[in-house]
C-alpha atoms as a PDB file:
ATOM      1  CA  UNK A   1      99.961-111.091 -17.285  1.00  0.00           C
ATOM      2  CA  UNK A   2     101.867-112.636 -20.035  1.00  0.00           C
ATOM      3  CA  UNK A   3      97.722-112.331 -22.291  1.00  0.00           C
ATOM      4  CA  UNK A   4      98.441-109.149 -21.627  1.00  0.00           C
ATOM      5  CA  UNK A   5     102.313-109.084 -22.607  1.00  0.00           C
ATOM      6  CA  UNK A   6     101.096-110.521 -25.917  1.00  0.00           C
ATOM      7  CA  UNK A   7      98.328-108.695 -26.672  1.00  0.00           C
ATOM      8  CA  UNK A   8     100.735-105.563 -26.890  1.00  0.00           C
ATOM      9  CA  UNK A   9     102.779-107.228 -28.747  1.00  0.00           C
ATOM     10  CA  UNK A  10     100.222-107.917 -31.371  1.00  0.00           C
ATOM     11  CA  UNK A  11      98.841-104.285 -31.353  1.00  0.00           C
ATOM     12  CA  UNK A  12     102.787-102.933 -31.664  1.00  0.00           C
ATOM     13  CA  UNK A  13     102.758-105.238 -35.141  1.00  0.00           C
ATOM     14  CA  UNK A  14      99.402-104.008 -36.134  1.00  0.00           C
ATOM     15  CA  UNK A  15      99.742-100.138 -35.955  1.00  0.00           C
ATOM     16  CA  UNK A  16     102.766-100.069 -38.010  1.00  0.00           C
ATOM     17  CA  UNK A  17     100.900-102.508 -40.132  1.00  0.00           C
ATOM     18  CA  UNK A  18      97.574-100.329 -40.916  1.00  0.00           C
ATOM     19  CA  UNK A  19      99.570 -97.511 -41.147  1.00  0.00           C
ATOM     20  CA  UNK A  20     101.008 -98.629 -44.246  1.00  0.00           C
ATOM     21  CA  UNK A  21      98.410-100.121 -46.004  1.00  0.00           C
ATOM     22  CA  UNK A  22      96.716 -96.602 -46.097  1.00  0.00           C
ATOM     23  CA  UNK A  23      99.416 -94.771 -46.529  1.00  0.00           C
ATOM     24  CA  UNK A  24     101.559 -97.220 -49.336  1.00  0.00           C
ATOM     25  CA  UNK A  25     101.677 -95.062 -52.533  1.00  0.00           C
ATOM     26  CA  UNK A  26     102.465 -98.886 -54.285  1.00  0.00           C
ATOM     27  CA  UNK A  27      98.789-100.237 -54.940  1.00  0.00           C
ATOM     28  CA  UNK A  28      99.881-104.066 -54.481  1.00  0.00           C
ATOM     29  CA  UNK A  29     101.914-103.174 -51.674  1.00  0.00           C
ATOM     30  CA  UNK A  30      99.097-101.633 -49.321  1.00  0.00           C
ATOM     31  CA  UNK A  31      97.320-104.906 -50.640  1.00  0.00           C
ATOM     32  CA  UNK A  32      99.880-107.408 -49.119  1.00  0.00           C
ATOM     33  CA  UNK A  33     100.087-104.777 -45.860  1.00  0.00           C
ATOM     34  CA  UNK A  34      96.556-104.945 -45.206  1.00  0.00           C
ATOM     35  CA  UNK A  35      96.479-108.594 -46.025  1.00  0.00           C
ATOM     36  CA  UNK A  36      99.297-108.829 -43.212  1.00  0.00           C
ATOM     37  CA  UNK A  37      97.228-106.611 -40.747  1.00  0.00           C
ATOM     38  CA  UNK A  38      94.357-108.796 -41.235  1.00  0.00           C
ATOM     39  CA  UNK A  39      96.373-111.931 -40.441  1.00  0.00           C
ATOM     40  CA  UNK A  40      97.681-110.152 -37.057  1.00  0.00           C
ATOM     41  CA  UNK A  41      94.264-109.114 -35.937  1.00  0.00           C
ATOM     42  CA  UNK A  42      93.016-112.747 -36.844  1.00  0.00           C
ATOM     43  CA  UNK A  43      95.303-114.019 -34.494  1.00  0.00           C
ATOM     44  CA  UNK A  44      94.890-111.410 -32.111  1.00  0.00           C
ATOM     45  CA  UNK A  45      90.901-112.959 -31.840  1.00  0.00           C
ATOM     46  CA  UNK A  46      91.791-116.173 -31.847  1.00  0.00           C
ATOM     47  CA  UNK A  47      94.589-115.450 -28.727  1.00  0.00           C
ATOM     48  CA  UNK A  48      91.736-113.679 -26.950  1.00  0.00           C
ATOM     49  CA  UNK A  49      89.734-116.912 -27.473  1.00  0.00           C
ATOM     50  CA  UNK A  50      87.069-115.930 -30.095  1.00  0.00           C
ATOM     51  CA  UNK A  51      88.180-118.224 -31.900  1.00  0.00           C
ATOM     52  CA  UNK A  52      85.259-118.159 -34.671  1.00  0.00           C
ATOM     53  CA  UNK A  53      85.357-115.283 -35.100  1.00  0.00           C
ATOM     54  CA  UNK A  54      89.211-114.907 -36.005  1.00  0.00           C
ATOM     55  CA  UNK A  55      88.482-118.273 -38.093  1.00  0.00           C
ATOM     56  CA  UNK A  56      85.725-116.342 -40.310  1.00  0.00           C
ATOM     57  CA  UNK A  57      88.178-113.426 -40.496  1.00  0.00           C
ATOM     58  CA  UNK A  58      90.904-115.311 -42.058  1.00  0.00           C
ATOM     59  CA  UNK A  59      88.541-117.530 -44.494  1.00  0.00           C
ATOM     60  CA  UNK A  60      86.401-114.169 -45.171  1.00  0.00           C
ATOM     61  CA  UNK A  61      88.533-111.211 -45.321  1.00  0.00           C
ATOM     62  CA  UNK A  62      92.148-112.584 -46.169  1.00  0.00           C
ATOM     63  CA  UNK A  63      90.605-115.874 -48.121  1.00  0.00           C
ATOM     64  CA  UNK A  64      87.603-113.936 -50.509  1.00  0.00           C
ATOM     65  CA  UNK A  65      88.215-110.322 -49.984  1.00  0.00           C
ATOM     66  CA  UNK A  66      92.153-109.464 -50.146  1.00  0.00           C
ATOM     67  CA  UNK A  67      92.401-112.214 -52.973  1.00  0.00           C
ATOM     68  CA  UNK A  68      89.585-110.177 -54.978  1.00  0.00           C
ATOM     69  CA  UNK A  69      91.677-106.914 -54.397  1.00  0.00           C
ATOM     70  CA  UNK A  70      95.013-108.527 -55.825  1.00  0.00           C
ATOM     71  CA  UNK A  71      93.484-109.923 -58.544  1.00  0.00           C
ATOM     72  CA  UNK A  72      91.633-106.971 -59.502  1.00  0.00           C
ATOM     73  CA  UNK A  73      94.845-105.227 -59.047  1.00  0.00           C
ATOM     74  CA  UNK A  74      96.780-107.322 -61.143  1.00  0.00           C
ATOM     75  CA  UNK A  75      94.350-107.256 -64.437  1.00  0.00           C
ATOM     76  CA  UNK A  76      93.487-103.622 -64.047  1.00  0.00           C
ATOM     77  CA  UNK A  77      97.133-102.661 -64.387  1.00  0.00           C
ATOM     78  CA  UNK A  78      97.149-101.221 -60.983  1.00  0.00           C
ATOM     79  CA  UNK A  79      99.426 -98.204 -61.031  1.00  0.00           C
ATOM     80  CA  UNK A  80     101.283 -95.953 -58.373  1.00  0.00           C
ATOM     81  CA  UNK A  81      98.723 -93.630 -56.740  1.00  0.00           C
ATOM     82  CA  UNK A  82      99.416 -90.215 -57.408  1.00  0.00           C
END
């Protein structure tokens, strides 16, 4: 029961989450959203015990892949979409 309890707790702080990194008019911002969801649903794997697979989530996605998005953001001058 309380899995459960937290489980929906982690899926109320995801939606909101996702929903802004797509919709976030502010480049960087939808960036640091999505880099949040990704945390959230790493944790949400490792509660749910798949735990390698929420440990190659956070090294892959928010280590390598949201790092490579900011920093491309950041020297391309990444400007409000329109």
């Amino acid at each position: 029961m309380i899995y459960t309890i937290i489980f929906l707790i982690f899926a109320v702080i995801m939606v909101p989450l996702a929903m802004k990194a797509v919709s976030d008019k502010n480049i960087t911002h939808a960036a640091i959203y999505l880099m949040a969801f990704l945390f959230v649903l790493s944790a949400s794997f490792i509660f749910l015990g798949a735990s390698i697979v929420g440990a190659v989530e956070l090294l892959v996605f928010i280590g390598a892949v949201v790092t490579l998005i900011v920093f491309t953001i950041m020297l391309t001058g990444g400007k409000e979409l329109e």
